[in-house]
Protein backbone atom coordinates (compact mmCIF):
# COMPACT_ATOMS: atom_id res chain seq x y z
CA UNK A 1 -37.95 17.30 5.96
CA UNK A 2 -39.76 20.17 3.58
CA UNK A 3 -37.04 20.21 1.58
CA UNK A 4 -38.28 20.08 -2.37
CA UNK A 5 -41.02 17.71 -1.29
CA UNK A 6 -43.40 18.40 -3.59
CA UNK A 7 -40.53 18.06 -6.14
CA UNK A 8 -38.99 15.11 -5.22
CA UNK A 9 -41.87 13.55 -3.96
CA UNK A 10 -43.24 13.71 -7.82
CA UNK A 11 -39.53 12.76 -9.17
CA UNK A 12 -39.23 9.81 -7.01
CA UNK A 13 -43.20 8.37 -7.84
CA UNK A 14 -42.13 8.42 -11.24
CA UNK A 15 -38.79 6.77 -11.61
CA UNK A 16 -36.83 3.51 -10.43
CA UNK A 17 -34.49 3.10 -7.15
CA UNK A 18 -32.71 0.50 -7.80
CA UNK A 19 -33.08 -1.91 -5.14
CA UNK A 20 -30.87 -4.95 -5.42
CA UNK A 21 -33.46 -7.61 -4.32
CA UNK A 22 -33.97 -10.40 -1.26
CA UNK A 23 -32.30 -10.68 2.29
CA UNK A 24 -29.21 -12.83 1.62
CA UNK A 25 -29.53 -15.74 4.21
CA UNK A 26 -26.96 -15.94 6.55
CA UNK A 27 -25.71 -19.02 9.00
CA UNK A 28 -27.07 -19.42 12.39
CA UNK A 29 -24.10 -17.62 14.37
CA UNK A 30 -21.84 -15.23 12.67
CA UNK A 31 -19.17 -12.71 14.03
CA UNK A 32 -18.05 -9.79 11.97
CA UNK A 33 -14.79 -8.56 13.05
CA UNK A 34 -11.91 -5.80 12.02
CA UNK A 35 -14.35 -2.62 11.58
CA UNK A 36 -14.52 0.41 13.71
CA UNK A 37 -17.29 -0.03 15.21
CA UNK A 38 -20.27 2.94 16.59
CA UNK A 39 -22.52 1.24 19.46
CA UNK A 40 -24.85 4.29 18.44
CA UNK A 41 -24.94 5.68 22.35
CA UNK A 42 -22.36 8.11 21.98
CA UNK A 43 -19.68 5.89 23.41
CA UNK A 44 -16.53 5.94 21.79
CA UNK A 45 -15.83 3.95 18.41
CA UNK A 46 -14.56 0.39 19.30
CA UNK A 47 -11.36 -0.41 16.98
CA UNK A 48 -10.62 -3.19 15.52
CA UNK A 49 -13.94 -4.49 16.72
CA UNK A 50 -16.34 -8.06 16.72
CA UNK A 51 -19.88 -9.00 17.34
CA UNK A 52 -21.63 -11.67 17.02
CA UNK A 53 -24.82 -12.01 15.39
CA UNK A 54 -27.40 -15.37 16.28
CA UNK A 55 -30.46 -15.28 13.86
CA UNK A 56 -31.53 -11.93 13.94
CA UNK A 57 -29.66 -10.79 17.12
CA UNK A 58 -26.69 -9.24 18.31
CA UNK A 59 -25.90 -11.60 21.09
CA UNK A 60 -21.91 -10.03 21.84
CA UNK A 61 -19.84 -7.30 21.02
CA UNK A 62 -16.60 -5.63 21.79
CA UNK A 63 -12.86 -5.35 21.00
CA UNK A 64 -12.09 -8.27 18.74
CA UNK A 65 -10.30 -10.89 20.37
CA UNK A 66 -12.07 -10.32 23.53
CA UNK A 67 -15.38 -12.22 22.75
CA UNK A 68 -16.72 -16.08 23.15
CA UNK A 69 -17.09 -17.40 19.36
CA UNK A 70 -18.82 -20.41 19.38
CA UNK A 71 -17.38 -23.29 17.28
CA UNK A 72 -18.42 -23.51 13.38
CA UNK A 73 -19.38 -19.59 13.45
CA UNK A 74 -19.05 -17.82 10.20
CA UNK A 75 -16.57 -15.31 9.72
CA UNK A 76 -16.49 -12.07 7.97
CA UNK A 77 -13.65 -9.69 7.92
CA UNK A 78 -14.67 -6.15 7.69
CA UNK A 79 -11.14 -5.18 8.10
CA UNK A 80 -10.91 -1.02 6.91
CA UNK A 81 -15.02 -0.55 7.31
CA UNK A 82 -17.02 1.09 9.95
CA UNK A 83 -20.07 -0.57 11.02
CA UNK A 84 -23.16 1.96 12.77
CA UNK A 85 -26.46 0.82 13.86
CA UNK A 86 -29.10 1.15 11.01
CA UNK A 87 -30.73 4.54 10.69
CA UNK A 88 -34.30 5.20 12.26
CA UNK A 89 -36.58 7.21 10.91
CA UNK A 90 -39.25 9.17 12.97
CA UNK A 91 -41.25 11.35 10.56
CA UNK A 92 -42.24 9.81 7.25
CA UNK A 93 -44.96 9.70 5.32
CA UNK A 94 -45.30 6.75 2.90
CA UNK A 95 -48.00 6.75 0.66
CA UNK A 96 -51.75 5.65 0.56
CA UNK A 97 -51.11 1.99 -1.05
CA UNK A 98 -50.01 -0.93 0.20
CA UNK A 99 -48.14 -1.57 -2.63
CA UNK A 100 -46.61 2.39 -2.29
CA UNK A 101 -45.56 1.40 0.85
CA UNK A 102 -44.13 -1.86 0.59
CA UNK A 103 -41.57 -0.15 -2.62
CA UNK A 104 -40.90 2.52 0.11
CA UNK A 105 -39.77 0.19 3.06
CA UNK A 106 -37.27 -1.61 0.53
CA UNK A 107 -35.77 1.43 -0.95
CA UNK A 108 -35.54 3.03 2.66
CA UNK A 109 -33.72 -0.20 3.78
CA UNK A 110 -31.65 -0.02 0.95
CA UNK A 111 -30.33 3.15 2.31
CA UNK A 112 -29.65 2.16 6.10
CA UNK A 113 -33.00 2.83 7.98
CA UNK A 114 -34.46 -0.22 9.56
CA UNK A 115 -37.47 1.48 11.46
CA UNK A 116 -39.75 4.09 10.17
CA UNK A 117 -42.82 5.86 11.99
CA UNK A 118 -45.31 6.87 9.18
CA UNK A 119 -47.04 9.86 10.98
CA UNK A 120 -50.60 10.70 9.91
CA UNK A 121 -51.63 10.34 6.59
CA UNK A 122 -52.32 6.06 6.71
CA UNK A 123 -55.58 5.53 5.31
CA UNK A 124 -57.63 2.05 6.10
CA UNK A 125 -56.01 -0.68 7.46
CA UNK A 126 -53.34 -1.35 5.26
CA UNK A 127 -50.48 0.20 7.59
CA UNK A 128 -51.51 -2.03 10.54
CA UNK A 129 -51.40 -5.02 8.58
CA UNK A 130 -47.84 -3.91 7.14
CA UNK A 131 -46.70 -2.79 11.12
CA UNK A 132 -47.22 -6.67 12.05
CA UNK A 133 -45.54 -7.98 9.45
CA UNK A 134 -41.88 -8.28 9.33
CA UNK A 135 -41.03 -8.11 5.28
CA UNK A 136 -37.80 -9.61 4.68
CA UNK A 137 -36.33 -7.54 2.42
CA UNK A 138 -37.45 -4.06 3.98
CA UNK A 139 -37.64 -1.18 7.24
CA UNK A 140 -40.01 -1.71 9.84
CA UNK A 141 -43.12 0.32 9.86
CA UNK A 142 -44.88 1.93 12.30
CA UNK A 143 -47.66 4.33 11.74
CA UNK A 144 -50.05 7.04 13.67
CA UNK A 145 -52.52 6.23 11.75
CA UNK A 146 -54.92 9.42 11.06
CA UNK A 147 -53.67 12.54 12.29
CA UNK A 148 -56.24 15.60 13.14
CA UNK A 149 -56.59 19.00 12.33
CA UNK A 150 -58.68 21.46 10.86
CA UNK A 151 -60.63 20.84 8.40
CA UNK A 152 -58.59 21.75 5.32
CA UNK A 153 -60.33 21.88 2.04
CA UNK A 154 -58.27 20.92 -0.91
CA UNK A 155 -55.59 18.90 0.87
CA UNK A 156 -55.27 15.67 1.88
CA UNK A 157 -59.19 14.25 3.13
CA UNK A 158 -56.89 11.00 5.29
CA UNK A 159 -56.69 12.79 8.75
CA UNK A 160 -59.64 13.78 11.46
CA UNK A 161 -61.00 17.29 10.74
CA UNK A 162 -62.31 18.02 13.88
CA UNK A 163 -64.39 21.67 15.20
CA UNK A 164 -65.52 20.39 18.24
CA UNK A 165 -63.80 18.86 21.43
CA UNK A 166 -66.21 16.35 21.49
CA UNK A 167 -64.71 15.31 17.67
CA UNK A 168 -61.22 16.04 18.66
CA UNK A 169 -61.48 13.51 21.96
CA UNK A 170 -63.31 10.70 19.62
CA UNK A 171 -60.74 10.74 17.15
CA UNK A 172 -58.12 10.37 19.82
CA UNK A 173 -59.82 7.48 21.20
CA UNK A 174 -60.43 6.19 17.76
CA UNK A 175 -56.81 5.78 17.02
CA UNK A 176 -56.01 4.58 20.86
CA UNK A 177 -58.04 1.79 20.34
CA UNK A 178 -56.77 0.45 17.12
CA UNK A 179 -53.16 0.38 19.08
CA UNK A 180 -51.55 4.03 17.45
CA UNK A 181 -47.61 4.25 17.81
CA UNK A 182 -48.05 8.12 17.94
CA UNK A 183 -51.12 10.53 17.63
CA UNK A 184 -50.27 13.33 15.28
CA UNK A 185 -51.61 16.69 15.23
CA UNK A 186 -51.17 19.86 12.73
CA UNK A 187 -51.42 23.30 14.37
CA UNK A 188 -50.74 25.00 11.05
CA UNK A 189 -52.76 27.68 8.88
CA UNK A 190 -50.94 26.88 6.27
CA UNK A 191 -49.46 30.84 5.73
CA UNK A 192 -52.95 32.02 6.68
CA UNK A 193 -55.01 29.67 4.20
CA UNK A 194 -56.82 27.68 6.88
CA UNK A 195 -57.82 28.35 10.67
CA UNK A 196 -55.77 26.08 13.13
CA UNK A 197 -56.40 23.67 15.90
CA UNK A 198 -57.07 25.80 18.80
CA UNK A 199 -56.02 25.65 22.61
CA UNK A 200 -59.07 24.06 23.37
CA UNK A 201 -59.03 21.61 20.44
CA UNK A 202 -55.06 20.17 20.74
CA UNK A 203 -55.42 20.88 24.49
CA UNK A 204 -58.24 18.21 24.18
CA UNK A 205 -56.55 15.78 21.89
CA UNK A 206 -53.82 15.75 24.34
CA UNK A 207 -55.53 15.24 27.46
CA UNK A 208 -57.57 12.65 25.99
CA UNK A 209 -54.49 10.98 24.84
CA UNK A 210 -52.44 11.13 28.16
CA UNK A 211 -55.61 9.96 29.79
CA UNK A 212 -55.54 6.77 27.25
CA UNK A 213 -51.40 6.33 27.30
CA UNK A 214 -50.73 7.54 24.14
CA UNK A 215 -48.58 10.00 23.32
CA UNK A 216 -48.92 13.46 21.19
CA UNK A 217 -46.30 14.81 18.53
CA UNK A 218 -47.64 17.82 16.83
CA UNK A 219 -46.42 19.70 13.32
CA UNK A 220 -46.01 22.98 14.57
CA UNK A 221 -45.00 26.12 12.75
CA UNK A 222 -45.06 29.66 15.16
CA UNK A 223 -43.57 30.24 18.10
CA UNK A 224 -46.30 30.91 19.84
CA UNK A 225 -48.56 27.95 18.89
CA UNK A 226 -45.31 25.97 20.92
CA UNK A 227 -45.54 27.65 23.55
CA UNK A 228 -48.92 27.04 24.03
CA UNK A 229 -48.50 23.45 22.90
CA UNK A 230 -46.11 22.74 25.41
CA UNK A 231 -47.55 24.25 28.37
CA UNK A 232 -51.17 21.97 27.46
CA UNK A 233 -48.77 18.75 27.49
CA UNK A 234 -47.42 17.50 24.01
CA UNK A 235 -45.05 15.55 24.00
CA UNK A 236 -42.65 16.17 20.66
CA UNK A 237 -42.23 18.21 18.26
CA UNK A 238 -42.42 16.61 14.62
CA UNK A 239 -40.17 20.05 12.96
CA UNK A 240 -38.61 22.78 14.49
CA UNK A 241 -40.37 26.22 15.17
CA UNK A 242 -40.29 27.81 11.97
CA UNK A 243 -41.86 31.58 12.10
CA UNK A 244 -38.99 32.61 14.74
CA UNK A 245 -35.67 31.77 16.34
CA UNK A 246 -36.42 29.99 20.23
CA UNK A 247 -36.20 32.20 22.51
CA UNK A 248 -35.76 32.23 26.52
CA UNK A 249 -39.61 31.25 27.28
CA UNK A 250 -39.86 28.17 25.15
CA UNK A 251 -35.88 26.81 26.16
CA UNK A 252 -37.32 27.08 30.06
CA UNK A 253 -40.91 25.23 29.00
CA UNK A 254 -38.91 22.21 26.87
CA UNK A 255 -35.76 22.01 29.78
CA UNK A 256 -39.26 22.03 32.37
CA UNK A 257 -40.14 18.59 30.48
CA UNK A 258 -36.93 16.14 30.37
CA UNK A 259 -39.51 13.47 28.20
CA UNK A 260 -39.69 16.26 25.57
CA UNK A 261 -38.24 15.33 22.06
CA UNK A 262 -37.37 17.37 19.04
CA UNK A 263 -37.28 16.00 15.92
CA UNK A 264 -36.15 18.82 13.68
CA UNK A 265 -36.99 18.04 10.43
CA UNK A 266 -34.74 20.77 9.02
CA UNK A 267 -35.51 22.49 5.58
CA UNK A 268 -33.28 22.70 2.61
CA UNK A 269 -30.68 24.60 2.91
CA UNK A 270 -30.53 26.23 -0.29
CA UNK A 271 -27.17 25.92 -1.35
CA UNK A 272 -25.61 24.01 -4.24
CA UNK A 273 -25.58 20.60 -3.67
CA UNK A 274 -23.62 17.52 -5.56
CA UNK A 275 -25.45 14.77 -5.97
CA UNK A 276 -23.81 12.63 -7.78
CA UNK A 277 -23.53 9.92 -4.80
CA UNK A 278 -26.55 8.88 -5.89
CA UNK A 279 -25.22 8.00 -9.20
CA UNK A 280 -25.69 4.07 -8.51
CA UNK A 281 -28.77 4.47 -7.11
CA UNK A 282 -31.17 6.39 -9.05
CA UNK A 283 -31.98 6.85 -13.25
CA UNK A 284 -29.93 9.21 -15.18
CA UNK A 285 -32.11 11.65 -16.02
CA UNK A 286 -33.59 11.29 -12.29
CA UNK A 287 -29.59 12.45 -11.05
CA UNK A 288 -30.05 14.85 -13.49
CA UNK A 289 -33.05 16.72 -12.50
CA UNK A 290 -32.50 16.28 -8.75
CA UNK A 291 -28.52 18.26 -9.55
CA UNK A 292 -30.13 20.63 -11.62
CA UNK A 293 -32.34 21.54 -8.57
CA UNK A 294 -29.91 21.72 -6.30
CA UNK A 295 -28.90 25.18 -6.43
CA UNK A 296 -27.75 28.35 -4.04
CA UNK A 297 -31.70 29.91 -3.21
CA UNK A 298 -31.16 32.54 -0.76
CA UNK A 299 -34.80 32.76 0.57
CA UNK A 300 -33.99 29.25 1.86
CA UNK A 301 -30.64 29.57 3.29
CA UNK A 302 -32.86 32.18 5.28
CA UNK A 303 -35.62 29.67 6.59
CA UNK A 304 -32.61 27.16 6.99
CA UNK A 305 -30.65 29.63 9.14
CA UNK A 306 -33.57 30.30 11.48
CA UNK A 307 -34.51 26.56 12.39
CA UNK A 308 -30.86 25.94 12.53
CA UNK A 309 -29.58 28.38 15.17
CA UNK A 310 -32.38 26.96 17.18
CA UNK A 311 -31.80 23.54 16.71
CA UNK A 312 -28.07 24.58 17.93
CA UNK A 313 -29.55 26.26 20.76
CA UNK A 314 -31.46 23.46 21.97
CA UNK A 315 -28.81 20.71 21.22
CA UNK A 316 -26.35 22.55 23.46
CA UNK A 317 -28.96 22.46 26.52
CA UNK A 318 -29.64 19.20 26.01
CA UNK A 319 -32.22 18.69 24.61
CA UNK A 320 -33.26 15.37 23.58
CA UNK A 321 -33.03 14.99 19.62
CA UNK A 322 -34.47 11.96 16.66
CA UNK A 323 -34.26 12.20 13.03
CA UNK A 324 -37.05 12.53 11.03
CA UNK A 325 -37.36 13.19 7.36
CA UNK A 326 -41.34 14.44 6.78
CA UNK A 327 -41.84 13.17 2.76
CA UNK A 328 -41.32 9.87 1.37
CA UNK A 329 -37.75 9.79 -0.36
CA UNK A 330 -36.01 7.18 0.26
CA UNK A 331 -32.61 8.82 0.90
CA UNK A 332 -33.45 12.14 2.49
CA UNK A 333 -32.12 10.84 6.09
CA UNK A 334 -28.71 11.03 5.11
CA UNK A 335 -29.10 14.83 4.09
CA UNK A 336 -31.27 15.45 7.10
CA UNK A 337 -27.95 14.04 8.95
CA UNK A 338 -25.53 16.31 6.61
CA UNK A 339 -28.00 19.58 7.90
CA UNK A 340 -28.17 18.69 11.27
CA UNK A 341 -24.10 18.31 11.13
CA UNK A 342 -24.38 22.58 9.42
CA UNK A 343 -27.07 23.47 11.90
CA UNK A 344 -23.93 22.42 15.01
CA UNK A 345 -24.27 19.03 16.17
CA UNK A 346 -21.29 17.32 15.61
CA UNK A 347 -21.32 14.06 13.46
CA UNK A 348 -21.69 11.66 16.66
CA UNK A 349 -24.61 13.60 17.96
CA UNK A 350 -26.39 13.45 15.00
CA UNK A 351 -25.26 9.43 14.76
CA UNK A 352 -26.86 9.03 18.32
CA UNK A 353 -30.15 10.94 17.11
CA UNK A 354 -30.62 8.93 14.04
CA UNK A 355 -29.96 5.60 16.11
CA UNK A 356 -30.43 5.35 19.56
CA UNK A 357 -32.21 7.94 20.19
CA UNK A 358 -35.00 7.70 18.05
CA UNK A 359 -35.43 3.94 19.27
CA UNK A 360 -35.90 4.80 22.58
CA UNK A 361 -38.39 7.95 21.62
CA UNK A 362 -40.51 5.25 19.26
CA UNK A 363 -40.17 3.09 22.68
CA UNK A 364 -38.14 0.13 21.06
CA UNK A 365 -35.71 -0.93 23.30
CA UNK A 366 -34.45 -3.76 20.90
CA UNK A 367 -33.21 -1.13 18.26
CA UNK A 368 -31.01 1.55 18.15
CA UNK A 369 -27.66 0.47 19.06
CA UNK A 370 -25.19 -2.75 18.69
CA UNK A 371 -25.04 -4.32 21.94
CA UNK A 372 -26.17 -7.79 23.17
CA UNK A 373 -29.53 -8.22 23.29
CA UNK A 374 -30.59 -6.12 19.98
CA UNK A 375 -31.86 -6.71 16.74
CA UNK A 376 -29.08 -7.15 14.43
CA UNK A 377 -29.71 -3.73 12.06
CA UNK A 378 -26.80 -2.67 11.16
CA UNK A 379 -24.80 -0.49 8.17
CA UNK A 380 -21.16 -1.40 7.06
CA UNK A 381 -19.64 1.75 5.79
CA UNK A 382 -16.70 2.41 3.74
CA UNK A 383 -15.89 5.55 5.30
CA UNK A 384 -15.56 6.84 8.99
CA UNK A 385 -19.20 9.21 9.22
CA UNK A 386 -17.61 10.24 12.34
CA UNK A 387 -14.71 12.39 10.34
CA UNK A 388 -17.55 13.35 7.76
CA UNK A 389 -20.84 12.86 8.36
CA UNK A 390 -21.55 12.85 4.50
CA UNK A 391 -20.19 8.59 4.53
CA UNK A 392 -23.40 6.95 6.41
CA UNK A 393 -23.76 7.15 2.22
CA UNK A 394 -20.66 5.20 1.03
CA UNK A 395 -22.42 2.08 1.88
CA UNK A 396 -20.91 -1.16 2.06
CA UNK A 397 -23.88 -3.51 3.07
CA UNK A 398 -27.10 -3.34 4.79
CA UNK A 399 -28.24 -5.91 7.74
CA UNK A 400 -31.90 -5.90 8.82
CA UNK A 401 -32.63 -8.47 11.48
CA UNK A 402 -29.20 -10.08 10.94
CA UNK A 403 -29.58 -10.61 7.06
CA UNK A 404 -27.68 -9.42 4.44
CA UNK A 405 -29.74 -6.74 1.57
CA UNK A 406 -28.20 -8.38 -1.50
């Protein structure tokens, strides 16, 4: 999400979330009953709903009333909440300490996201260590590793800069063997500053990563570049085409490719913005820069308005559709979900994109919804999101692997 991320990015390294500490520990078996709850597939909300949670799984769930409790389960009445699955996050980028990191994953849990895919800039090892480990009291991470472009003078030195397909196909196996969940590529010339990957270079990087069973998601920027992109193979788009609406070509090339996923990573929209929800969340003067830069800026609403008619374009012919959120702020999910709701999805689309959807893209079949089987992630709302996509923020509680954020 590019929306004030240089901004924000700087505001947020520099002040306090305030993150409310440990997982609460909770008894062996538990069933939660009385909320509306979203399964996160699209189905219809269950009323007056229970599940039952066992350690850190969901092991039933339906209308309440109509489920096996075992004897001496716990209890909890969510009577007048809604319950969703926890948010999942496909497009971050986290920082370059473990320690960066590790403050990241809390305050991301904090707000609702269980899983997040750091994509490209990991330097070291630190980010496979943290991807096997299962911090109580924090998301899930899972990381590309190094992404490749260009080389790229003056920005970041983390990913491959690669001239060569002989460089381009060793950096691909590089990251295949150390066990990548994604390789990520720029095709970018950053508004003409740097030369971009090339056919022959990304058409490389992806063959060489098909041929070792990884898969390719690529920051992309012209309408062109996607065209060509898609036609050599990749297999998702990390933002939206940004130069130029979608047009006929590159809706037949995606709809050619039912595997295909967009994650849109819309831009600000430019328009005022109050932000006081985040009131209990963030410093006071923190609020108060981030409202005082929230303001009508018609160049954006311009950008906004081209990557949003084609995000409505390709939602209505099906397209498959995650979330992802591009910098590292730790609530910038739930106004990706607020400008995917203006760009035309409706509020359970968007629900389904941020949950299930994006589990099954990052190939976790264990996440994503509330069903039997899956890992108990899950938000308790005090508002419907489904009437107003806006309260995924009134949070109640989080639940990450069937504990309690306190």
């Amino acid at each position: 999400m590019t929306r004030f991320v240089s901004f924000l990015c700087a505001l947020v390294t520099a002040t306090t979330i305030f993150v409310t500490g440990p997982l609460a520990a909770q008894s062996a078996v538990t069933v939660y009953e009385g909320a509306r709850l979203i399964v996160g597939d699209g189905s219809a909300p269950i009323e007056n709903a229970a599940f039952i949670v066992e350690g850190a799984r969901v092991t039933q769930a339906g209308p309440a009333g109509q489920l096996r409790v075992p004897a001496g389960a716990t209890r909890v009445t969510l009577a007048g909440k809604t319950v969703m699955p926890a948010i999942i996050d496909t497009h971050t980028h986290m920082g370059e300490t473990r320690e960066a990191v590790v403050a990241l994953l809390e305050q991301k849990a904090a707000f609702g996201v269980s899983v997040v895919l750091s994509l490209g800039s990991d330097p070291g090892d630190f980010a496979f260590m943290l991807r096997d480990e299962r911090l109580p009291n924090a998301a899930r991470l899972l990381t590309a590793g190094r992404g490749i472009t260009m080389p790229e003078p003056g920005r970041s030195e983390v990913p491959y800069w690669v001239s060569t397909e002989a460089e381009a196909r060793k950096a691909v196996q590089e990251l295949a063997a150390r066990k990548v969940d994604f390789i990520k590529i720029w095709v970018d010339d950053r508004n003409g500053k740097y030369k971009k990957l090339t056919p022959e270079l990304y058409g490389a990087v992806i063959d060489e990563a098909h041929t070792l069973k990884q898969r390719v998601t690529v920051h992309v920027y012209y309408l062109d570049d996607a065209k060509g992109l898609l036609k050599a193979g990749v297999d998702a788009f990390a933002h939206g085409v940004r130069d130029k609406e979608v047009d006929d070509e590159l809706m037949a090339l995606i709809k050619a490719r039912p595997d295909f996923v967009l994650v849109p990573n819309l831009p600000d929209r430019g328009v005022a913005t109050d932000m006081s929800w985040l009131a209990d969340s963030v410093a006071p003067d923190t609020l108060k820069k981030l409202q005082a830069a929230a303001t009508d800026r018609p160049a954006a609403q311009q950008s906004f308005g081209i990557q949003a008619r084609s995000l409505a374009k390709l939602n209505a012919a099906g397209v498959k559709i995650a979330l992802g959120t591009d910098g590292g702020i730790a609530w910038s999910h739930h106004l990706e979900m607020e400008d995917m709701v203006a760009s035309g999805m409706t509020a359970h689309q968007v629900i389904v994109a941020a949950t299930r959807n994006g589990a099954e893209f990052l190939r976790l079949p264990d996440h994503g919804t509330i069903a039997a089987g899956k890992s108990a992630d899950f938000i308790v709302l005090d508002a419907n999101p489904l009437d107003d996509i806006r309260n995924t923020r009134r949070i109640s509680d989080v639940y990450i692997r069937g504990a309690k954020l306190d």
